[in-house]
PDB file of N, CA and C in Angstrom:
ATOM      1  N   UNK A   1     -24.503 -16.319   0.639  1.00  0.00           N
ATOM      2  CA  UNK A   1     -23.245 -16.900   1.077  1.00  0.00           C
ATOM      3  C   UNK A   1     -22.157 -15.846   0.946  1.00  0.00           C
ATOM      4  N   UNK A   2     -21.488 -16.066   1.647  1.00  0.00           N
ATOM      5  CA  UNK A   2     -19.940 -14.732   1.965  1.00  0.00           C
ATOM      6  C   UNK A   2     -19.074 -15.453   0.986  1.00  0.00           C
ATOM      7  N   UNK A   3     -18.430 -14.688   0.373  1.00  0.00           N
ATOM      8  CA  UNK A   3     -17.417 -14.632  -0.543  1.00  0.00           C
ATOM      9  C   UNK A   3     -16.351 -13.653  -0.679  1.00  0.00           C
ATOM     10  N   UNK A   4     -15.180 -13.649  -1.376  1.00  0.00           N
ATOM     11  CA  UNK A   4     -14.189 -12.777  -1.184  1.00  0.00           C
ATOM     12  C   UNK A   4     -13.649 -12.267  -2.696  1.00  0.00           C
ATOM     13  N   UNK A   5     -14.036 -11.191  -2.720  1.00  0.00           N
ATOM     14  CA  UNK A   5     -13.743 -11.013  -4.535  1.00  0.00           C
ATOM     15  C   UNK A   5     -12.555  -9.654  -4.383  1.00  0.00           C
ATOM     16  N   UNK A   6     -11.516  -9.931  -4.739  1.00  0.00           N
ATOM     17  CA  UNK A   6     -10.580  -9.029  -4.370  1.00  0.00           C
ATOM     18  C   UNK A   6     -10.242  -8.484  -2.523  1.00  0.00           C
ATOM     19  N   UNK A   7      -9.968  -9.329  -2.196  1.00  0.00           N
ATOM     20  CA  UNK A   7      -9.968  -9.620  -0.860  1.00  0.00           C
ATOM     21  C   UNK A   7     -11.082  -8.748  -0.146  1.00  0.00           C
ATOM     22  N   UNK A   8     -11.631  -8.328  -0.653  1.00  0.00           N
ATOM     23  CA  UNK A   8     -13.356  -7.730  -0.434  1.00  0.00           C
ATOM     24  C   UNK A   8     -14.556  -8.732   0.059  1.00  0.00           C
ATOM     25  N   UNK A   9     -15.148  -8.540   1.306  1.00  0.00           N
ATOM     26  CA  UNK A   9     -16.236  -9.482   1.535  1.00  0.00           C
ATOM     27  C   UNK A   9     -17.478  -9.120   0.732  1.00  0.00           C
ATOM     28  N   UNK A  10     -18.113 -10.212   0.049  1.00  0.00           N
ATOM     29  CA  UNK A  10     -19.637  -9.907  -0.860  1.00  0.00           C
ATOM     30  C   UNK A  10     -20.554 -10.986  -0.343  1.00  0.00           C
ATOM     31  N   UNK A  11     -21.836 -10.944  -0.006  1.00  0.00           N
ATOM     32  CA  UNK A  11     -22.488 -11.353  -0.032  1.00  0.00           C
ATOM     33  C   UNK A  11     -23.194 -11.875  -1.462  1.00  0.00           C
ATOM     34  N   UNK A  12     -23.164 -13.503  -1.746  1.00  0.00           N
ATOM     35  CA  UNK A  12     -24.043 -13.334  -2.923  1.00  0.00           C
ATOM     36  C   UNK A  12     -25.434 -14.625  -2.680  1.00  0.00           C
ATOM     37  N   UNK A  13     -26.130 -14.273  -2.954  1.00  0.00           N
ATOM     38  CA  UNK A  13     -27.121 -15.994  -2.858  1.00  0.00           C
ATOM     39  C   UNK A  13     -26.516 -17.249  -3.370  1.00  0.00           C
ATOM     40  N   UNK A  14     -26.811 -18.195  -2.761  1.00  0.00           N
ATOM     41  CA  UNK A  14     -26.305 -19.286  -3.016  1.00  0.00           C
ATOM     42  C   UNK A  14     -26.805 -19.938  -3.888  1.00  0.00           C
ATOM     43  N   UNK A  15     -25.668 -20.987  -4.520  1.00  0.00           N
ATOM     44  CA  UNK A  15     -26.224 -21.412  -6.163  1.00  0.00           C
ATOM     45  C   UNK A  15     -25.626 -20.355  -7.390  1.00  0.00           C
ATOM     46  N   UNK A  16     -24.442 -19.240  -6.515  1.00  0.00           N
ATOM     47  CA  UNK A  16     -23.905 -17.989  -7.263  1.00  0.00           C
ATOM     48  C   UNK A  16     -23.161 -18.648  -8.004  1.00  0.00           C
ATOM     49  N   UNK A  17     -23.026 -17.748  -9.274  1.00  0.00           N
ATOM     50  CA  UNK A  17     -22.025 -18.355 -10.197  1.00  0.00           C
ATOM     51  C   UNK A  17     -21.111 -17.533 -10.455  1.00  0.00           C
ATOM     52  N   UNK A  18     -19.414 -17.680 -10.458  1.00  0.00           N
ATOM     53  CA  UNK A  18     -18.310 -16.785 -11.140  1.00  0.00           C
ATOM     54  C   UNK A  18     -19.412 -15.601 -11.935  1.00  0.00           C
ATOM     55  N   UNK A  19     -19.743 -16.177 -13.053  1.00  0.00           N
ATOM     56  CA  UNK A  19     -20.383 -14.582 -13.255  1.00  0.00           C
ATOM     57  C   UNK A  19     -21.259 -13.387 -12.497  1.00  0.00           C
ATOM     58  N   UNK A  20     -22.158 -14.714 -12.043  1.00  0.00           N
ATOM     59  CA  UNK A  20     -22.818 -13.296 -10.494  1.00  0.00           C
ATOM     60  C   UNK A  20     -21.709 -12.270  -9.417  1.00  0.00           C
ATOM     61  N   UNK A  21     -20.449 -12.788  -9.977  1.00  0.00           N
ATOM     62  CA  UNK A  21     -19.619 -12.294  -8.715  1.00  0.00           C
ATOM     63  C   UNK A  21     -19.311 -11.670  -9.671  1.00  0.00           C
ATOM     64  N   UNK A  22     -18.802 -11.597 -10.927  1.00  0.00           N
ATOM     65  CA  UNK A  22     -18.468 -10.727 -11.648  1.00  0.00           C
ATOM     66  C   UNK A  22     -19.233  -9.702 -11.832  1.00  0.00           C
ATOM     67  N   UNK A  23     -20.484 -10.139 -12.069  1.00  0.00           N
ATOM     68  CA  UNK A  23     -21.259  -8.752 -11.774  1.00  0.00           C
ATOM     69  C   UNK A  23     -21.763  -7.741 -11.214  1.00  0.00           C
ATOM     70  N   UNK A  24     -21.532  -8.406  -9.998  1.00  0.00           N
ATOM     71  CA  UNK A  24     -21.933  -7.608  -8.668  1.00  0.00           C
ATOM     72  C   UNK A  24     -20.687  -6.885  -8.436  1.00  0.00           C
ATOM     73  N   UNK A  25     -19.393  -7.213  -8.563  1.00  0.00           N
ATOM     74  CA  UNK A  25     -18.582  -5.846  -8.695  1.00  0.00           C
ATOM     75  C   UNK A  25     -18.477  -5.054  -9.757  1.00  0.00           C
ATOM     76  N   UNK A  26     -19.733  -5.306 -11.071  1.00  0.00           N
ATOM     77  CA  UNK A  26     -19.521  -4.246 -12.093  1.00  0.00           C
ATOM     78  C   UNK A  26     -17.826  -4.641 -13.365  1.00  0.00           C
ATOM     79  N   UNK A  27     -17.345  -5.443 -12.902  1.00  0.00           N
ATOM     80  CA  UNK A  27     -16.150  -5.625 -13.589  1.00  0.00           C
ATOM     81  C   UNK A  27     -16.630  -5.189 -15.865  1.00  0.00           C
ATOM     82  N   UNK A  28     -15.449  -4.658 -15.872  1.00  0.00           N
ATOM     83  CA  UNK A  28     -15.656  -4.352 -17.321  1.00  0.00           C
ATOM     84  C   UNK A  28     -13.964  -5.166 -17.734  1.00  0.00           C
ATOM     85  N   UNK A  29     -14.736  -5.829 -19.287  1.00  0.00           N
ATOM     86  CA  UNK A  29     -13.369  -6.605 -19.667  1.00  0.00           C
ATOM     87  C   UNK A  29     -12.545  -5.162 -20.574  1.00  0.00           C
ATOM     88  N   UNK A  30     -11.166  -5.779 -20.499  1.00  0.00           N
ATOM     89  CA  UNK A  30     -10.589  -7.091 -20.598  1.00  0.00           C
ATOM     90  C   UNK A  30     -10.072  -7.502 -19.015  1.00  0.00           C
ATOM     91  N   UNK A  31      -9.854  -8.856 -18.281  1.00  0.00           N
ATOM     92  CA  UNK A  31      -9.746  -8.912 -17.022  1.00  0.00           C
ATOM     93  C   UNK A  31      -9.695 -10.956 -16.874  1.00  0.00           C
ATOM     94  N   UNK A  32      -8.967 -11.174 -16.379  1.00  0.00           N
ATOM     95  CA  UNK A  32      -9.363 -12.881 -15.841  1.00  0.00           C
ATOM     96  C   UNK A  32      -9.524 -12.788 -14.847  1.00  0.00           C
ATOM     97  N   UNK A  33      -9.928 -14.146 -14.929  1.00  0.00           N
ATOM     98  CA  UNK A  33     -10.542 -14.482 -13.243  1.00  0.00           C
ATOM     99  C   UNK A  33     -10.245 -15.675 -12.584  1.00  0.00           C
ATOM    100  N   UNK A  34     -10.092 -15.827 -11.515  1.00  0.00           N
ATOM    101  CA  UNK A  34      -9.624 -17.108 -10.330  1.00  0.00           C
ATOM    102  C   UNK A  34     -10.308 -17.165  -9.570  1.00  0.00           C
ATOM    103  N   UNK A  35     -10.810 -18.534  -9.234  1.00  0.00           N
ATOM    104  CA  UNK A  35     -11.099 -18.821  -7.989  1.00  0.00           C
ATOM    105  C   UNK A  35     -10.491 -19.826  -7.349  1.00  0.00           C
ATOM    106  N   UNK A  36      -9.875 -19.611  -5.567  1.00  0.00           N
ATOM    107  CA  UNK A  36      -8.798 -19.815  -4.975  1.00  0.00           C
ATOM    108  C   UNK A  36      -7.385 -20.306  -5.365  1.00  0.00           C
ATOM    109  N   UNK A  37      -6.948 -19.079  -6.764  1.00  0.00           N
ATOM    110  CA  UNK A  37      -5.627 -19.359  -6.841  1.00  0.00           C
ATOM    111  C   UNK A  37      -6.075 -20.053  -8.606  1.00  0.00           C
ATOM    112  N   UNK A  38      -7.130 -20.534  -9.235  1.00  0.00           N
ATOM    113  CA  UNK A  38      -7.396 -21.252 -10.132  1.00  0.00           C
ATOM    114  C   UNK A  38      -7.915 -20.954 -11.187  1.00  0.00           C
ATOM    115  N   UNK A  39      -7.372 -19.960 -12.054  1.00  0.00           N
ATOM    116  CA  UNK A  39      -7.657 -19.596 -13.479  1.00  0.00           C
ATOM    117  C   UNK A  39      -8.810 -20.240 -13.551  1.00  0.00           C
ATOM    118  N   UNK A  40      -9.825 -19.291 -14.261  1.00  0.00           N
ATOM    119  CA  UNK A  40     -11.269 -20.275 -15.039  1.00  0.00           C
ATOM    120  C   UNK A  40     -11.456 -19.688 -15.911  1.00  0.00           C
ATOM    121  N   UNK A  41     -10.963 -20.179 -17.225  1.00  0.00           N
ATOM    122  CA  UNK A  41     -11.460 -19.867 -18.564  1.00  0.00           C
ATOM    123  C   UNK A  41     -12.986 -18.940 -18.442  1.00  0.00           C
ATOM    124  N   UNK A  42     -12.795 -17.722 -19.683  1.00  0.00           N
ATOM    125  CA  UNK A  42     -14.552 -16.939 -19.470  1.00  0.00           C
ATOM    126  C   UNK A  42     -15.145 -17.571 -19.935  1.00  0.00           C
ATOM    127  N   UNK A  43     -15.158 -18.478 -20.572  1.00  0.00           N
ATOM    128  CA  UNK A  43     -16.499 -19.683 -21.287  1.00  0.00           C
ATOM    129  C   UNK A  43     -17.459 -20.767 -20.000  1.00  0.00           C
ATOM    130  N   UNK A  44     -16.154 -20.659 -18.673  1.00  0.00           N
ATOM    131  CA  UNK A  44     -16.695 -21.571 -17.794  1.00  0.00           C
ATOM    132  C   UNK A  44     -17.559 -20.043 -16.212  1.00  0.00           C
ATOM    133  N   UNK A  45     -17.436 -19.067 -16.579  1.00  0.00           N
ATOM    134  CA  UNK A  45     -17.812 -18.204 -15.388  1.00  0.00           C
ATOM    135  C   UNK A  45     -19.656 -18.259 -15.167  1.00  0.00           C
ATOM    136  N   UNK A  46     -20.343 -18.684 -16.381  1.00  0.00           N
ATOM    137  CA  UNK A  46     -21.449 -18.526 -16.146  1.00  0.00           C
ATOM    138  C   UNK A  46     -22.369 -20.154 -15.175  1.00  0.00           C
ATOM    139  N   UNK A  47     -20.965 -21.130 -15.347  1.00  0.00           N
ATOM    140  CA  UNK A  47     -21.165 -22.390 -15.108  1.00  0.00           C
ATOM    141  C   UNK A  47     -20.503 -22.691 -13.553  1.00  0.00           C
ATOM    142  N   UNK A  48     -19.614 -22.060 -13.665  1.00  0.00           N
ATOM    143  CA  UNK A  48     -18.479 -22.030 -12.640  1.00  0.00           C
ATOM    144  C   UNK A  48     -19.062 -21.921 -10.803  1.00  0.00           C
ATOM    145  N   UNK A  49     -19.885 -22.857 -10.411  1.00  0.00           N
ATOM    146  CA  UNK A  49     -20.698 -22.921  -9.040  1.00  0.00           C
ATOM    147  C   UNK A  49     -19.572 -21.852  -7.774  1.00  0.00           C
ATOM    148  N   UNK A  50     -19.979 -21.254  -7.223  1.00  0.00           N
ATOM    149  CA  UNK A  50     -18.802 -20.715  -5.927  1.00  0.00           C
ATOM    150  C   UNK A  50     -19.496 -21.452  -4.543  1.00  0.00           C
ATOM    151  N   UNK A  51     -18.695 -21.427  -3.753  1.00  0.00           N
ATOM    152  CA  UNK A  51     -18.971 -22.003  -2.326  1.00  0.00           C
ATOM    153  C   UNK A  51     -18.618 -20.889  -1.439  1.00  0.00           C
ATOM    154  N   UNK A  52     -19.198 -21.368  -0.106  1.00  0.00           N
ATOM    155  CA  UNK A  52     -18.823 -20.320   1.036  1.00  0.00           C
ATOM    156  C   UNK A  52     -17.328 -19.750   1.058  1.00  0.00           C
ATOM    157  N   UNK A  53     -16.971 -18.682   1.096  1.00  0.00           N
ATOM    158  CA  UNK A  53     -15.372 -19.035   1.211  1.00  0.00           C
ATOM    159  C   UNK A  53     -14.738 -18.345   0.366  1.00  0.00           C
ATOM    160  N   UNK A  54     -14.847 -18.901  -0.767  1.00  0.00           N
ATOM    161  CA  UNK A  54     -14.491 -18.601  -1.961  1.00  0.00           C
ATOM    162  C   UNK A  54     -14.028 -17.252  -2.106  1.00  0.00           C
ATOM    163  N   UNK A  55     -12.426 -17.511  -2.353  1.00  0.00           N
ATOM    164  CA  UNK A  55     -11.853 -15.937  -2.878  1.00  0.00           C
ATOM    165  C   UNK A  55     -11.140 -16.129  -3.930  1.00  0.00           C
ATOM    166  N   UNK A  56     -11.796 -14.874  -4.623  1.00  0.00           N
ATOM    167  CA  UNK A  56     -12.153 -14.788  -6.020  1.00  0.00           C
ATOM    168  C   UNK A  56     -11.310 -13.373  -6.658  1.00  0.00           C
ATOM    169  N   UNK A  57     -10.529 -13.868  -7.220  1.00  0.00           N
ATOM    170  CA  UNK A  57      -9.292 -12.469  -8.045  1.00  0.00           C
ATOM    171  C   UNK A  57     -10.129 -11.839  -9.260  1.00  0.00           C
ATOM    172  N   UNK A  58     -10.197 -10.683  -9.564  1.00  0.00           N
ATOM    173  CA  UNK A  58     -10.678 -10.221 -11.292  1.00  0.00           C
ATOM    174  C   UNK A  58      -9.345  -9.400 -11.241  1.00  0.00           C
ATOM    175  N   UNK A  59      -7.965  -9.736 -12.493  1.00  0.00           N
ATOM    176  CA  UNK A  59      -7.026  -8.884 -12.617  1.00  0.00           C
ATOM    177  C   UNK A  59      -7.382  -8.678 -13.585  1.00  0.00           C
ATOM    178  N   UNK A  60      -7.349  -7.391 -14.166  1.00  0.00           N
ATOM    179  CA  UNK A  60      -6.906  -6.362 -15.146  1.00  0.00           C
ATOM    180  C   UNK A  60      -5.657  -6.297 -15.618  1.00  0.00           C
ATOM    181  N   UNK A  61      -5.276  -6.358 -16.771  1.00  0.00           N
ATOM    182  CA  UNK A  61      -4.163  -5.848 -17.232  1.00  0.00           C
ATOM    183  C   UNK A  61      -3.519  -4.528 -17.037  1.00  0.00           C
ATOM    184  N   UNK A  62      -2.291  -4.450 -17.351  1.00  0.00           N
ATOM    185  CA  UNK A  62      -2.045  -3.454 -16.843  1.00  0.00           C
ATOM    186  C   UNK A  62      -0.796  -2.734 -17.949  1.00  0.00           C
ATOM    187  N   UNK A  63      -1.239  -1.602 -18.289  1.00  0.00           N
ATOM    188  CA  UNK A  63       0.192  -1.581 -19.542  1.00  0.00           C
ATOM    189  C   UNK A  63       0.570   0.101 -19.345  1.00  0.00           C
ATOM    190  N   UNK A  64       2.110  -0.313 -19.894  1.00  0.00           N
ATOM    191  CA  UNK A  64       2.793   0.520 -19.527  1.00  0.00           C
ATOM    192  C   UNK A  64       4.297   0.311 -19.441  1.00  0.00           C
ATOM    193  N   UNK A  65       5.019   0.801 -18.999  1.00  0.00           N
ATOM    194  CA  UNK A  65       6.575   0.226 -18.698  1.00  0.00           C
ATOM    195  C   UNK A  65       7.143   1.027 -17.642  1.00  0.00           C
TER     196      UNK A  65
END
């Protein structure tokens, strides 16, 4: 199924979970995550079902001034 992880198209199999998407871009913490616009706690990413469609933010912090 097509998905959008940083406005990036990914292919992932279906039945993917927030964490499969996390992994398939390699993401290293610290970082949250959304799907369409919707904070999901990291306790829920391995549970967290995605659908066709689905665009998916990983922000990083960012420090500095």
């Amino acid at each position: 199924m097509q998905v959008f992880i940083n406005k990036n198209s990914y292919e992932l199999d279906a039945g993917a979970t927030l964490l499969d998407a996390i992994e398939a871009i390699g993401a290293k913490p610290p970082f949250a995550a959304a799907v369409n616009t919707q904070f999901v706690p990291q306790a829920r990413y391995a549970e967290h079902l995605l659908q066709v469609q689905d665009q998916i933010d990983i922000i990083s912090p960012v420090t500095g001034g």
